[in-house]
C-alpha atoms as a PDB file:
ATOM      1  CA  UNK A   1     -16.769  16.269  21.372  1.00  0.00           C
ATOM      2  CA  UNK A   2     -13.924  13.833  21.556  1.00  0.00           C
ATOM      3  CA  UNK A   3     -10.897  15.000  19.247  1.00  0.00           C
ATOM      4  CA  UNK A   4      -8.309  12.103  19.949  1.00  0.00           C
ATOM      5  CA  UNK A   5      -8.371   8.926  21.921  1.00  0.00           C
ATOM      6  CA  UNK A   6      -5.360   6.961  23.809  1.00  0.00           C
ATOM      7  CA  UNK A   7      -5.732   3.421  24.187  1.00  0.00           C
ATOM      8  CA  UNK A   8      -2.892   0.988  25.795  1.00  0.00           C
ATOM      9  CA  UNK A   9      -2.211  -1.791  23.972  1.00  0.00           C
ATOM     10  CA  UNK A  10      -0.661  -5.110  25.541  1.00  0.00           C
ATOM     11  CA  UNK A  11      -2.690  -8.273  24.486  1.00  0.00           C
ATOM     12  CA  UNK A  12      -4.611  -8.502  27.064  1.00  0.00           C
ATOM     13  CA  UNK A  13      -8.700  -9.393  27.452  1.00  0.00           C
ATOM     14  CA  UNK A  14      -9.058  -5.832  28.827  1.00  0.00           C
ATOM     15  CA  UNK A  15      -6.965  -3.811  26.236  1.00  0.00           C
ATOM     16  CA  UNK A  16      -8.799  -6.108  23.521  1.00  0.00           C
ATOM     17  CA  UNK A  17     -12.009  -4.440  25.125  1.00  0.00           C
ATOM     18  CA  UNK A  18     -10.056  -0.927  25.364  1.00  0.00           C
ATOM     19  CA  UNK A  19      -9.735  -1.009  21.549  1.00  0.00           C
ATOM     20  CA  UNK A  20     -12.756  -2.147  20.875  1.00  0.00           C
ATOM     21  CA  UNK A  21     -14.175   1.010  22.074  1.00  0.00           C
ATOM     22  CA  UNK A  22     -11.898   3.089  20.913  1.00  0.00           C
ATOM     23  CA  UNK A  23     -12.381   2.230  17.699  1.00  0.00           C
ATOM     24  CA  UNK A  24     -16.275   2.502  18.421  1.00  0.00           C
ATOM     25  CA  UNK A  25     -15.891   6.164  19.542  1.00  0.00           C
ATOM     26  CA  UNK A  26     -13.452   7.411  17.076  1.00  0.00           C
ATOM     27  CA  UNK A  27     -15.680   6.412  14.135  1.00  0.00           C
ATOM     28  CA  UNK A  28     -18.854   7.904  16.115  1.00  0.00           C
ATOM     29  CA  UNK A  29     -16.754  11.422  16.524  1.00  0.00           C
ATOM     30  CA  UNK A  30     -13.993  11.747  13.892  1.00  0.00           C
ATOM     31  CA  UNK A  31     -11.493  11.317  15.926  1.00  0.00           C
ATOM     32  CA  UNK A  32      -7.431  10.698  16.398  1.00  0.00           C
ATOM     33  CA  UNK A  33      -6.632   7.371  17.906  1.00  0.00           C
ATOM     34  CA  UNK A  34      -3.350   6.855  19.137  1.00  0.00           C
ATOM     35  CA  UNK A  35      -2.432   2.928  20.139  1.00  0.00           C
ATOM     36  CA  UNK A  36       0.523   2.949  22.566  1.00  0.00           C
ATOM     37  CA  UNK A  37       1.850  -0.635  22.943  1.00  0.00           C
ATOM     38  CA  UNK A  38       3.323  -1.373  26.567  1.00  0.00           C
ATOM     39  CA  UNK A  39       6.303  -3.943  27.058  1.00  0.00           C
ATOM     40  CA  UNK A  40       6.902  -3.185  30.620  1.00  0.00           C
ATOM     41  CA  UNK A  41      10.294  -4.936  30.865  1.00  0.00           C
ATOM     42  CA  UNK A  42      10.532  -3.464  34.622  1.00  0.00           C
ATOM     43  CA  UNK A  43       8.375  -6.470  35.260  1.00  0.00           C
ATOM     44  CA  UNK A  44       9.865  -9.008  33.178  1.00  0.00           C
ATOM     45  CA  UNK A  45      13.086  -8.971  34.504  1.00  0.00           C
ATOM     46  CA  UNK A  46      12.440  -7.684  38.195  1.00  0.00           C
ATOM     47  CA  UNK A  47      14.505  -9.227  41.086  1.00  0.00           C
ATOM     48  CA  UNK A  48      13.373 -12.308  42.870  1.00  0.00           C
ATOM     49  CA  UNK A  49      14.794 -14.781  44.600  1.00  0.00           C
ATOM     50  CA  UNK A  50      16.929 -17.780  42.532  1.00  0.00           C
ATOM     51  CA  UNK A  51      18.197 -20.955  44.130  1.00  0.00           C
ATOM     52  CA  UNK A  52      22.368 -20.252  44.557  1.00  0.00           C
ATOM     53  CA  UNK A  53      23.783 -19.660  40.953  1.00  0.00           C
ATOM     54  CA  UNK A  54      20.769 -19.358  39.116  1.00  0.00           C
ATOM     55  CA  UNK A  55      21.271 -15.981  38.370  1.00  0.00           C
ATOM     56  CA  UNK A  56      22.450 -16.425  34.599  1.00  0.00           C
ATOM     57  CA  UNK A  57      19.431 -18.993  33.996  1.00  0.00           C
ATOM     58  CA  UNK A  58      16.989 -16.322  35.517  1.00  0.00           C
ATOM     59  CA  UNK A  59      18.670 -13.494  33.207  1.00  0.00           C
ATOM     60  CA  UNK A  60      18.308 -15.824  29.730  1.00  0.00           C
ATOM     61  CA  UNK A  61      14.520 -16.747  30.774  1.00  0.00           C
ATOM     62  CA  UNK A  62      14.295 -13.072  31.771  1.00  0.00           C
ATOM     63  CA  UNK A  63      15.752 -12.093  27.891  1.00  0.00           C
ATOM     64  CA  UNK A  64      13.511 -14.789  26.546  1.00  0.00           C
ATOM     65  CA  UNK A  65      10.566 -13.508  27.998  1.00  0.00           C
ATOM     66  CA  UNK A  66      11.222 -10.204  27.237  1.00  0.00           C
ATOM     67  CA  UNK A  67      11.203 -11.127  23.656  1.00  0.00           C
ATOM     68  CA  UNK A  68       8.035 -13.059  23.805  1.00  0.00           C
ATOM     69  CA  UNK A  69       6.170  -9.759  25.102  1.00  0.00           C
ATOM     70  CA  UNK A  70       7.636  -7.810  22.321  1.00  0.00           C
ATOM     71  CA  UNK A  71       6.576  -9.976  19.661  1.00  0.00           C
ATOM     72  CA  UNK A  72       3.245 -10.452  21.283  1.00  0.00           C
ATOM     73  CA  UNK A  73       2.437  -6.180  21.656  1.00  0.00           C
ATOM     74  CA  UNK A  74       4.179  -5.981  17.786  1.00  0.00           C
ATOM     75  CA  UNK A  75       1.696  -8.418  16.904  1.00  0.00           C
ATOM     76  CA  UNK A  76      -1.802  -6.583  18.188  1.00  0.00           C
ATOM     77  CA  UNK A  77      -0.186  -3.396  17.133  1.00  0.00           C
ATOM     78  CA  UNK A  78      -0.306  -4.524  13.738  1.00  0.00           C
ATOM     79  CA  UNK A  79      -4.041  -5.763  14.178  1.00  0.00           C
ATOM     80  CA  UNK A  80      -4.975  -3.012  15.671  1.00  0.00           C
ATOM     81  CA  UNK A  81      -3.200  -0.745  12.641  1.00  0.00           C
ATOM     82  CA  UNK A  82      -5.089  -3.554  10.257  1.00  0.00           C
ATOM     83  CA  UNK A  83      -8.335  -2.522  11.874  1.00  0.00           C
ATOM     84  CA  UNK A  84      -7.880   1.209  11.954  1.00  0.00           C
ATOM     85  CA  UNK A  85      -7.270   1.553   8.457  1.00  0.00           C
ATOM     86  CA  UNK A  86     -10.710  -0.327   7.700  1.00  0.00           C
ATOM     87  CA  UNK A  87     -12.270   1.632   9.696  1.00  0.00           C
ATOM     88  CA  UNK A  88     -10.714   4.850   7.698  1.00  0.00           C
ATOM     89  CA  UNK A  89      -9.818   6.516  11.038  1.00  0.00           C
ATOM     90  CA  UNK A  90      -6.927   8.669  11.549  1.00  0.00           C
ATOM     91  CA  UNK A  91      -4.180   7.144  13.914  1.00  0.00           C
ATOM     92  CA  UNK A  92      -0.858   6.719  15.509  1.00  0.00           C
ATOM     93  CA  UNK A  93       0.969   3.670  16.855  1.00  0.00           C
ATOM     94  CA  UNK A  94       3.793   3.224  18.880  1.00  0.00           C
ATOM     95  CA  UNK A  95       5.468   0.516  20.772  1.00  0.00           C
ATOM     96  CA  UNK A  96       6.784   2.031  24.119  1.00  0.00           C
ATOM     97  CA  UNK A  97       9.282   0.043  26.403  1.00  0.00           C
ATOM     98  CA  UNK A  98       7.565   0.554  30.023  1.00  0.00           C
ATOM     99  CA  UNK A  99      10.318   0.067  33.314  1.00  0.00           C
ATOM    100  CA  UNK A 100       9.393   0.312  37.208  1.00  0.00           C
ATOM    101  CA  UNK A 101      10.507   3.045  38.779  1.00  0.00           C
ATOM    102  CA  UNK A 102      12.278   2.968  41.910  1.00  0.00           C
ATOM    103  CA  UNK A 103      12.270   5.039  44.939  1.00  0.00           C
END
């Protein structure tokens, strides 16, 4: 018996899926679903190489794209809220800033 369910949320083809099922199973069992949207800014603004002083231009596009993936994980959160409360399941969601680690 499934009592809660943890599904990443990001945008992607294969977190759309994720949902989908989550959804499925916490109707078919009564359970919690919890939707954890990732921005993994580690990612977004990791080093690489930039052509000599480019470094200010790679730190704006950086900031820019950084917002972009916020928006886009606020935006399925709140479809994926939208759908949970049709479905009359119980839920959490929360938007979680994701950075590498390094070792």
């Amino acid at each position: 018996m499934l009592r809660s369910i943890l599904v990443a949320l990001d945008g992607s083809e294969s977190s759309t899926r994720a949902s989908e099922v989550a959804l499925e199973l916490a109707s078919q069992h009564g359970a919690h679903l919890e939707g954890l949207g990732i921005v993994n800014s580690g990612w977004i603004q990791r080093p690489e190489p930039v052509p000599i002083g480019g470094i200010a231009i790679k730190a704006a596009l950086d900031l820019s794209r950084l917002g972009t993936a916020r928006e886009r994980v606020d935006r399925v959160l709140q479809e994926f809220k939208a759908q949970v409360a049709k479905a009359g399941i119980s839920s959490h969601v929360e938007r979680l800033k994701a950075t590498l680690c390094s070792s």
